[in-house]
C-alpha atoms as a PDB file:
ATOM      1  CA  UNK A   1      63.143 214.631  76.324  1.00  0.00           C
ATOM      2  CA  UNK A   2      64.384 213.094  73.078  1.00  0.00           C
ATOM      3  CA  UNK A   3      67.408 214.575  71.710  1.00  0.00           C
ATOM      4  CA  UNK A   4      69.902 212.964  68.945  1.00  0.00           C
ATOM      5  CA  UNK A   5      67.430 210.065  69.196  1.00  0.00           C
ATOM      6  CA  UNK A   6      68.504 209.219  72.550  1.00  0.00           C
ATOM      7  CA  UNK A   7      65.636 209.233  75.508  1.00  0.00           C
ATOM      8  CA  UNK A   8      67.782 211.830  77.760  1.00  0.00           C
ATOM      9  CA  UNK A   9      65.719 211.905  80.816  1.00  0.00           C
ATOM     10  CA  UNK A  10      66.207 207.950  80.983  1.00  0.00           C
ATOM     11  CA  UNK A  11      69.588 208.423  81.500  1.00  0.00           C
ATOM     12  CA  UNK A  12      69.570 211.163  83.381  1.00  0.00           C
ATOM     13  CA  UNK A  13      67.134 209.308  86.417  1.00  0.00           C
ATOM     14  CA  UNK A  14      69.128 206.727  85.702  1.00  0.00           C
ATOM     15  CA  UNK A  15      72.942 208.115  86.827  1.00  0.00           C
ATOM     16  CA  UNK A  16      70.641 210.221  89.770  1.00  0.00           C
ATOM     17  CA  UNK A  17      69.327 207.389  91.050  1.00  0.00           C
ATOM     18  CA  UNK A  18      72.609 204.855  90.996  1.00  0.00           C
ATOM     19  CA  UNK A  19      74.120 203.421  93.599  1.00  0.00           C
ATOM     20  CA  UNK A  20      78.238 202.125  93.316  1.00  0.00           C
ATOM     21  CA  UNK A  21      76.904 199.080  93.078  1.00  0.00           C
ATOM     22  CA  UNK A  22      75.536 199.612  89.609  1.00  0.00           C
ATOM     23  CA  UNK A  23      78.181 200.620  87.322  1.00  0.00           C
ATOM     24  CA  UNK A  24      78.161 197.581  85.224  1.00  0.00           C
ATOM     25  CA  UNK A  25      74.021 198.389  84.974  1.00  0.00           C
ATOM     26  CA  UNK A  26      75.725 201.922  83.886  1.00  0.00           C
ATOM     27  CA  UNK A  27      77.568 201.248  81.354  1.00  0.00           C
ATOM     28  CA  UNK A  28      75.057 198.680  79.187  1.00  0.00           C
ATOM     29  CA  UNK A  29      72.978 201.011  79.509  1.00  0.00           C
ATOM     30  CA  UNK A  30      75.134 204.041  77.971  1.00  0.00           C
ATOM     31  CA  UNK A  31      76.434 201.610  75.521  1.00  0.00           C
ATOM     32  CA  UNK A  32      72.937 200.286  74.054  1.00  0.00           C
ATOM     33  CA  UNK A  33      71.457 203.860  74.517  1.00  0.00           C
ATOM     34  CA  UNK A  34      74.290 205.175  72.004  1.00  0.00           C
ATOM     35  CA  UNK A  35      74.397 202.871  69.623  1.00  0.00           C
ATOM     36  CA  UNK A  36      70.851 202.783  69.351  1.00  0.00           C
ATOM     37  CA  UNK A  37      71.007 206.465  68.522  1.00  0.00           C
ATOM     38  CA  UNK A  38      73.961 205.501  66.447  1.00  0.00           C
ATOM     39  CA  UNK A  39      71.825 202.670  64.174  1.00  0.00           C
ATOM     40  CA  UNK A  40      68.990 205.693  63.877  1.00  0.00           C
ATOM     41  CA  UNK A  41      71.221 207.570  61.597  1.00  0.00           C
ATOM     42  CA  UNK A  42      73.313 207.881  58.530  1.00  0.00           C
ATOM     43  CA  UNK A  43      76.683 207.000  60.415  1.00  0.00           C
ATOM     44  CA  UNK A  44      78.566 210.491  59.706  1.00  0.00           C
ATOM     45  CA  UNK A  45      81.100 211.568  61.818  1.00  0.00           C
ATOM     46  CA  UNK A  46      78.967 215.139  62.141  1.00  0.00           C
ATOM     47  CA  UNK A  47      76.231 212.803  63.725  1.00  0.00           C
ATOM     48  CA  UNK A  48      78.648 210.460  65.886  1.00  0.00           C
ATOM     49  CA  UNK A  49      79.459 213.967  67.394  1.00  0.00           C
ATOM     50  CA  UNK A  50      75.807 214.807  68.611  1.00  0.00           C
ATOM     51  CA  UNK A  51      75.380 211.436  70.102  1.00  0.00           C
ATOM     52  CA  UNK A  52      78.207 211.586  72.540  1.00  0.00           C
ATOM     53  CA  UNK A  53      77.496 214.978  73.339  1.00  0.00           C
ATOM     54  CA  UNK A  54      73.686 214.473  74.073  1.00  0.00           C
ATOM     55  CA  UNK A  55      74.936 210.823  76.157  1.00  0.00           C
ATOM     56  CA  UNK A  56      77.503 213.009  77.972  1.00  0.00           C
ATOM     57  CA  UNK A  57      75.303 216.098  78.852  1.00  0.00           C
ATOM     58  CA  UNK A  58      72.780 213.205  79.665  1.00  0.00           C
ATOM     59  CA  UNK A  59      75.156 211.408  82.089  1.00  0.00           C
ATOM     60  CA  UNK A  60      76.857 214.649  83.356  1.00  0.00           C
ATOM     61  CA  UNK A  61      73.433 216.268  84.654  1.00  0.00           C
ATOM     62  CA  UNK A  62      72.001 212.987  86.319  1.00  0.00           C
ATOM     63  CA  UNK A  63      75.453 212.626  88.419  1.00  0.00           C
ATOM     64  CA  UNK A  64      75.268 215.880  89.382  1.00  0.00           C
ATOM     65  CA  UNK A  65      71.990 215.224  90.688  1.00  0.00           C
ATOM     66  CA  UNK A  66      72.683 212.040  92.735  1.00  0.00           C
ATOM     67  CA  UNK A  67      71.864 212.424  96.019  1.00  0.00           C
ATOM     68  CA  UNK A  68      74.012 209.795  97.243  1.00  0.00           C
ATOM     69  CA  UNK A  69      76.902 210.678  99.268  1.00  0.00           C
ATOM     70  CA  UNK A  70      79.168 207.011  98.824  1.00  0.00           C
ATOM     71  CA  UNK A  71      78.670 207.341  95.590  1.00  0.00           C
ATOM     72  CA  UNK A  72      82.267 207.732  93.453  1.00  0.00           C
ATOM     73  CA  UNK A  73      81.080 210.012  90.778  1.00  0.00           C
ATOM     74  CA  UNK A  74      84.415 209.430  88.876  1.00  0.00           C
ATOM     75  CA  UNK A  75      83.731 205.693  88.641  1.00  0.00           C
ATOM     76  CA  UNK A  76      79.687 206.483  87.575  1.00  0.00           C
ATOM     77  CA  UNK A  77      81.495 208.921  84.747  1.00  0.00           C
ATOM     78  CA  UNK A  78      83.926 206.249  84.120  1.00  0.00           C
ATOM     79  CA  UNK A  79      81.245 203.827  82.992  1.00  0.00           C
ATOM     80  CA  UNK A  80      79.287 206.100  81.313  1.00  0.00           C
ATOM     81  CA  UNK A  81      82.592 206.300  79.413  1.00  0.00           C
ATOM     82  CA  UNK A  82      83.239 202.907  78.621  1.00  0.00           C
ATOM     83  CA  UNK A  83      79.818 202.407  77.350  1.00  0.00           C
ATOM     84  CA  UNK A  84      80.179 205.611  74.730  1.00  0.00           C
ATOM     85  CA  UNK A  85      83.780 203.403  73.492  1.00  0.00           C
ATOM     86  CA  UNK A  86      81.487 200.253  73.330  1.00  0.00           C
ATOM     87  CA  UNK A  87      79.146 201.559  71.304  1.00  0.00           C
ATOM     88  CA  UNK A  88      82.056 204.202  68.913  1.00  0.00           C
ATOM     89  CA  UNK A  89      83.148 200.604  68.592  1.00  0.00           C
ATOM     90  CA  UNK A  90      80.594 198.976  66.888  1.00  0.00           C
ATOM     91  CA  UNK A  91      80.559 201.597  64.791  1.00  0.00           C
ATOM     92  CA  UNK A  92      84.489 201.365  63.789  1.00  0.00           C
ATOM     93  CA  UNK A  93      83.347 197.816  63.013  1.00  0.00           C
ATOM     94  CA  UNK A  94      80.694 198.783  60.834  1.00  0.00           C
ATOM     95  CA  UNK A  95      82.889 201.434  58.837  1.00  0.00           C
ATOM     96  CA  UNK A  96      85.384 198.171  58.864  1.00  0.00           C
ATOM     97  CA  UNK A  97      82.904 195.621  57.541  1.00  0.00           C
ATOM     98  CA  UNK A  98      82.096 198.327  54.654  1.00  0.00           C
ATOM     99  CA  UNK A  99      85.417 199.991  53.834  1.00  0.00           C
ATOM    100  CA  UNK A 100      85.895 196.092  53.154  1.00  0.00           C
ATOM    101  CA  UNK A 101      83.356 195.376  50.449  1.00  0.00           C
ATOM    102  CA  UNK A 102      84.744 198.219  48.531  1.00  0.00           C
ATOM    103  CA  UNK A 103      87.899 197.313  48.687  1.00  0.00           C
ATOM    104  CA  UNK A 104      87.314 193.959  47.603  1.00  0.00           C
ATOM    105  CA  UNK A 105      85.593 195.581  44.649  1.00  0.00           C
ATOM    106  CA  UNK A 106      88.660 197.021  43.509  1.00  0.00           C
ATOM    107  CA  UNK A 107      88.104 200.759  44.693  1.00  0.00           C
ATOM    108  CA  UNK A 108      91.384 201.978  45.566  1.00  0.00           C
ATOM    109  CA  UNK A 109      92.781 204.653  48.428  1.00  0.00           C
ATOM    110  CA  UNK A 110      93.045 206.904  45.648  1.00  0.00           C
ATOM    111  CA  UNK A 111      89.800 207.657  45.470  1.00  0.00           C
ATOM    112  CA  UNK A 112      88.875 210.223  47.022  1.00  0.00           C
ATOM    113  CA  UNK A 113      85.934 209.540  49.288  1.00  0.00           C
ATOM    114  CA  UNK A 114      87.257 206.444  50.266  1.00  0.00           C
ATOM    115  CA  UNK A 115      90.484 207.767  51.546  1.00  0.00           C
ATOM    116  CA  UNK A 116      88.518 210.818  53.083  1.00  0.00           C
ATOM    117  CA  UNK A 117      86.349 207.878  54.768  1.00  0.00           C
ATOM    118  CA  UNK A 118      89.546 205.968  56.476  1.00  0.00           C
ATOM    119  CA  UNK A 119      90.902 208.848  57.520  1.00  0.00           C
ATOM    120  CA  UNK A 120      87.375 209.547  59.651  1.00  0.00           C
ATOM    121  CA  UNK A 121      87.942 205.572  61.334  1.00  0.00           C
ATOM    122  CA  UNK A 122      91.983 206.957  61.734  1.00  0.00           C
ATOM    123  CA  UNK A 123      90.902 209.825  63.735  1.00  0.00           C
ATOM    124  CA  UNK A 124      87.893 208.126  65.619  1.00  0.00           C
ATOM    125  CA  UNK A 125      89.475 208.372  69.100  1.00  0.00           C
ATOM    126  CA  UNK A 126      90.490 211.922  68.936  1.00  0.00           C
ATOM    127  CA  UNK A 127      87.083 212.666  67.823  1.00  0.00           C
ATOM    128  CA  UNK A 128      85.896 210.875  70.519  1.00  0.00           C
ATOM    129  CA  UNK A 129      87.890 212.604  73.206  1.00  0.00           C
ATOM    130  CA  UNK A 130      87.360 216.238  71.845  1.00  0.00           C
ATOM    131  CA  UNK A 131      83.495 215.430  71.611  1.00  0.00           C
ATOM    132  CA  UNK A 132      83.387 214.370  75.223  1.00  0.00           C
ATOM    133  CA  UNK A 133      85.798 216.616  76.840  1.00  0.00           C
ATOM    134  CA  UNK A 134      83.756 219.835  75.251  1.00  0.00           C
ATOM    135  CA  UNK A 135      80.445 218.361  75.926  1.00  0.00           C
ATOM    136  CA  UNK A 136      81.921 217.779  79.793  1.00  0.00           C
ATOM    137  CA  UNK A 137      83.056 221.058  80.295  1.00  0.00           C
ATOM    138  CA  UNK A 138      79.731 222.654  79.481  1.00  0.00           C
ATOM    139  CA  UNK A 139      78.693 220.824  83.171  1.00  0.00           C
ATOM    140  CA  UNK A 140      81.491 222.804  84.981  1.00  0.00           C
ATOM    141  CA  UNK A 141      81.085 222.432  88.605  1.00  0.00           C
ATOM    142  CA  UNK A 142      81.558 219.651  90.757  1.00  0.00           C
ATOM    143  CA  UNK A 143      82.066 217.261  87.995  1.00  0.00           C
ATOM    144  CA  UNK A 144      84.842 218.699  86.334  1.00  0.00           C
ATOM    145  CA  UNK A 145      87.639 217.456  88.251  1.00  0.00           C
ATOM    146  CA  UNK A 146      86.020 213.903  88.172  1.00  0.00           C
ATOM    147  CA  UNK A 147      85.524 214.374  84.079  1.00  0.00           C
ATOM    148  CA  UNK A 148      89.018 215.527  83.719  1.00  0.00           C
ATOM    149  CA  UNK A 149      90.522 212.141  85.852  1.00  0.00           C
ATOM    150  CA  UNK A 150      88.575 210.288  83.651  1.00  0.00           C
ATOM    151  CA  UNK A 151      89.886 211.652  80.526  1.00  0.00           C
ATOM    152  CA  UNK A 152      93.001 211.758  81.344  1.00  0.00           C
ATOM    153  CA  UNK A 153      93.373 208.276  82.605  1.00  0.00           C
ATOM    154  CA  UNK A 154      91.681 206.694  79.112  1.00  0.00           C
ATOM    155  CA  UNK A 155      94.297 208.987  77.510  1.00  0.00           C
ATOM    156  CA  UNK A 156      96.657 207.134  79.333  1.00  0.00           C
ATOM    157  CA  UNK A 157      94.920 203.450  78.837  1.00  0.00           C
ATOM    158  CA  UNK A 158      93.912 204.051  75.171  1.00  0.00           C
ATOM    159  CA  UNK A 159      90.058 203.486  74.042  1.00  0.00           C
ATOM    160  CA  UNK A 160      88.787 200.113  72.518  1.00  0.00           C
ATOM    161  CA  UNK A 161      87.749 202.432  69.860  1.00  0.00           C
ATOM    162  CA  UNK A 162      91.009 203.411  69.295  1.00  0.00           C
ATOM    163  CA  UNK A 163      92.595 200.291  69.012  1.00  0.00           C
ATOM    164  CA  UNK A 164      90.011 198.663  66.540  1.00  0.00           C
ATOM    165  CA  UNK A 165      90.651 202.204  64.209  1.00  0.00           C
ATOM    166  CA  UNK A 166      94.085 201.030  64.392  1.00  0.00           C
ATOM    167  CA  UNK A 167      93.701 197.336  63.616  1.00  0.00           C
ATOM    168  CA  UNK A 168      90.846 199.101  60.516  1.00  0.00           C
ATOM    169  CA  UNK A 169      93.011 201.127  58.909  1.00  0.00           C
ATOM    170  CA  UNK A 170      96.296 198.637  58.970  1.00  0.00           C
ATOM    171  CA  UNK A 171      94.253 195.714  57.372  1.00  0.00           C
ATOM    172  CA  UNK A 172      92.764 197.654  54.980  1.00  0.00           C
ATOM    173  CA  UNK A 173      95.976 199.205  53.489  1.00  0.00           C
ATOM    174  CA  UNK A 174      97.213 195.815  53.458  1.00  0.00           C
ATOM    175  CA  UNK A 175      94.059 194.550  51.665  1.00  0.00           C
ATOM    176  CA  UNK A 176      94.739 197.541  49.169  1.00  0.00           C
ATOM    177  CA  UNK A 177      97.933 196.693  48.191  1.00  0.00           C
ATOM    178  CA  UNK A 178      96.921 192.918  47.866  1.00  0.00           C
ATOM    179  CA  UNK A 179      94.225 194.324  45.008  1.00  0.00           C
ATOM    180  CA  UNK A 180      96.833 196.650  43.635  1.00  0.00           C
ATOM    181  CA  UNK A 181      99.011 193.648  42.871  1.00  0.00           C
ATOM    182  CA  UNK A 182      96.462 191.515  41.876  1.00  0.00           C
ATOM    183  CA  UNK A 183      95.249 194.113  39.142  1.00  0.00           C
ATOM    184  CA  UNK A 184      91.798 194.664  40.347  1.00  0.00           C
ATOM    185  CA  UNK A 185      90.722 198.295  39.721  1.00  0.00           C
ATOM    186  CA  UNK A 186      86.622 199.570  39.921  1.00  0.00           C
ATOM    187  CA  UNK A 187      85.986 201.937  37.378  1.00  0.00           C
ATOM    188  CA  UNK A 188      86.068 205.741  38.116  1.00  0.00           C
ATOM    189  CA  UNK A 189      82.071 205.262  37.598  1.00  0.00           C
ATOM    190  CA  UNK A 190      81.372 202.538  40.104  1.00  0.00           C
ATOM    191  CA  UNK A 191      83.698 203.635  42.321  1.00  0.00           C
ATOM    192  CA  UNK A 192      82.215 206.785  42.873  1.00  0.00           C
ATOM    193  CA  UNK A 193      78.654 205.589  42.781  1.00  0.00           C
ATOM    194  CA  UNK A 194      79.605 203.017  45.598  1.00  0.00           C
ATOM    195  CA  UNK A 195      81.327 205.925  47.743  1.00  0.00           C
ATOM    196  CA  UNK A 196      78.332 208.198  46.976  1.00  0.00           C
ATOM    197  CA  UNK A 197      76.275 205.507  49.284  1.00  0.00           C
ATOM    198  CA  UNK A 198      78.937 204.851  52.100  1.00  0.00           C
ATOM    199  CA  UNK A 199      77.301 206.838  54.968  1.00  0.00           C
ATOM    200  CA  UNK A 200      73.996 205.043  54.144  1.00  0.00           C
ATOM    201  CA  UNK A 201      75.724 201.470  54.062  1.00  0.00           C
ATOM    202  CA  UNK A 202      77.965 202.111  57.530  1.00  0.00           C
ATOM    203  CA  UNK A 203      74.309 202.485  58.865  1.00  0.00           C
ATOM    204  CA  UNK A 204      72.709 199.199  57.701  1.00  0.00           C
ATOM    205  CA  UNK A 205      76.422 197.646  58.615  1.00  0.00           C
ATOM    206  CA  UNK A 206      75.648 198.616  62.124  1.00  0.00           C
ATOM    207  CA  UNK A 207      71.795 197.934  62.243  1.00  0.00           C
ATOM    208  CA  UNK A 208      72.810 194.246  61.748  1.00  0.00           C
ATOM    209  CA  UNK A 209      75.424 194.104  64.069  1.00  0.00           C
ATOM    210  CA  UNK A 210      72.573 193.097  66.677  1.00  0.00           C
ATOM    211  CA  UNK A 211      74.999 190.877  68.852  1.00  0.00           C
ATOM    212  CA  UNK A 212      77.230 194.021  70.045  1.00  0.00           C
ATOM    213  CA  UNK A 213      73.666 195.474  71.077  1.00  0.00           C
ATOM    214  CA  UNK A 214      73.117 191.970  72.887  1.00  0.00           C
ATOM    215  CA  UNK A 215      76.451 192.616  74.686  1.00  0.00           C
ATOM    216  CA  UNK A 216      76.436 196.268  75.328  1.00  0.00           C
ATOM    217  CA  UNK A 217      79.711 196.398  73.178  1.00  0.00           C
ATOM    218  CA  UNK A 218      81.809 195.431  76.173  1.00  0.00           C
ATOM    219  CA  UNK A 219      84.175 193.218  74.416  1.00  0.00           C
ATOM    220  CA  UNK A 220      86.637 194.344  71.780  1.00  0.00           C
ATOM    221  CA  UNK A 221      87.093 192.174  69.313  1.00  0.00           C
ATOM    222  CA  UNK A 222      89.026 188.971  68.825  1.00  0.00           C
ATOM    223  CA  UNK A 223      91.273 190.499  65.923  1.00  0.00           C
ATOM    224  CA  UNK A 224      91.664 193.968  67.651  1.00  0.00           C
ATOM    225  CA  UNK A 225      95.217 194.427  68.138  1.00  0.00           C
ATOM    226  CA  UNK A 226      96.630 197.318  70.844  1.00  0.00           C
ATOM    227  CA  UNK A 227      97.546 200.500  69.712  1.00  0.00           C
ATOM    228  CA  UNK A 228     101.437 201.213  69.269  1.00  0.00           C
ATOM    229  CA  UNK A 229     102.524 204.040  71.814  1.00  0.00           C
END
């Protein structure tokens, strides 16, 4: 079945079928299944939302299915985790690499759509966590307790995702006062005509980000700073 763009009974025989030994197989898999989905789409946060939840569901009902008795189901829903946050990174990335070029064209934070679109990167992680934790709950059963250590150990840990939305939304305050000061200011016009195509740029952003496909999105970035408690 194909739902959100994402081939769910893949990754459903896939988590059945795994063995402890394959978590790192896991979680490239999770992470190039959901940003694939990801790339297929105009990158709105409505969107981001029924990716994770289709992954999750996905992941959820092929644990539950695993025959396999050595199998630590916690550590098979912890990867399935990390790949979702390699993937939500790539596209805080994308939203970065974008927010960028219109900021560098002089739109400012007061603008409307532009603030309304950092404050979507700003709240990324909680997004991220409510998405998963509802979409987990609709398994119930056995694999509630092992979703709920999960969650509340990445709570604890802090997502890549997270951090990088951080990092985002520090530099590009810092690049807006820089333009402030230096007196560059887009029209009202252009401004809004640039904003009006933001979802459709994040998109192609991301579609050329091949090399965090290449990786799975396992490593944060070099600039990514940690979040402040």
């Amino acid at each position: 079945m194909i739902k959100s763009g994402i081939d769910q009974e893949a990754l459903v025989k896939m988590f059945s079928e795994a063995t402890s030994k394959q978590g790192d197989a896991l979680r490239k898999a999770v992470s190039e299944a959901t940003l694939k989905a990801l790339q297929g789409r105009e990158l709105t946060m409505e969107n981001i939302k029924k990716v994770l939840k289709t992954v999750t569901q996905a992941a959820s009902a092929g644990a539950a299915q695993n025959p396999a008795g050595g199998v630590d189901i916690e550590a098979m829903l912890s990867k399935a985790f990390a790949g979702m946050d390699g993937a939500l990174l790539q596209a805080v990335e994308a939203n970065h690499k974008a927010l960028q070029q219109f900021v560098n064209q002089g739109t400012g934070l007061q603008e409307e759509q532009l603030k309304s679109a950092l404050a979507n990167v700003e709240k990324m992680e909680e997004m991220f966590f409510a998405t998963v934790t509802k979409a987990a709950q609709s398994s119930g059963g056995a694999l509630q307790g092992p979703w709920d250590q999960v969650l509340a150990s990445m709570k604890i840990k802090g997502t890549e995702t997270g951090a990088q939305a951080a990092t985002t939304v520090e530099a590009l305050m810092a690049q807006t006062q820089t333009a402030l000061r230096d007196g560059r200011a887009a029209s009202v016009r252009n401004a809004k005509a640039m904003m009006d195509s933001y979802a459709s740029l994040v998109s192609g952003v991301l579609i050329g980000m091949s090399e965090g496909l290449q990786s799975g999105g396992a490593a944060a970035p070099a600039d990514a700073k940690p979040r402040k408690k």
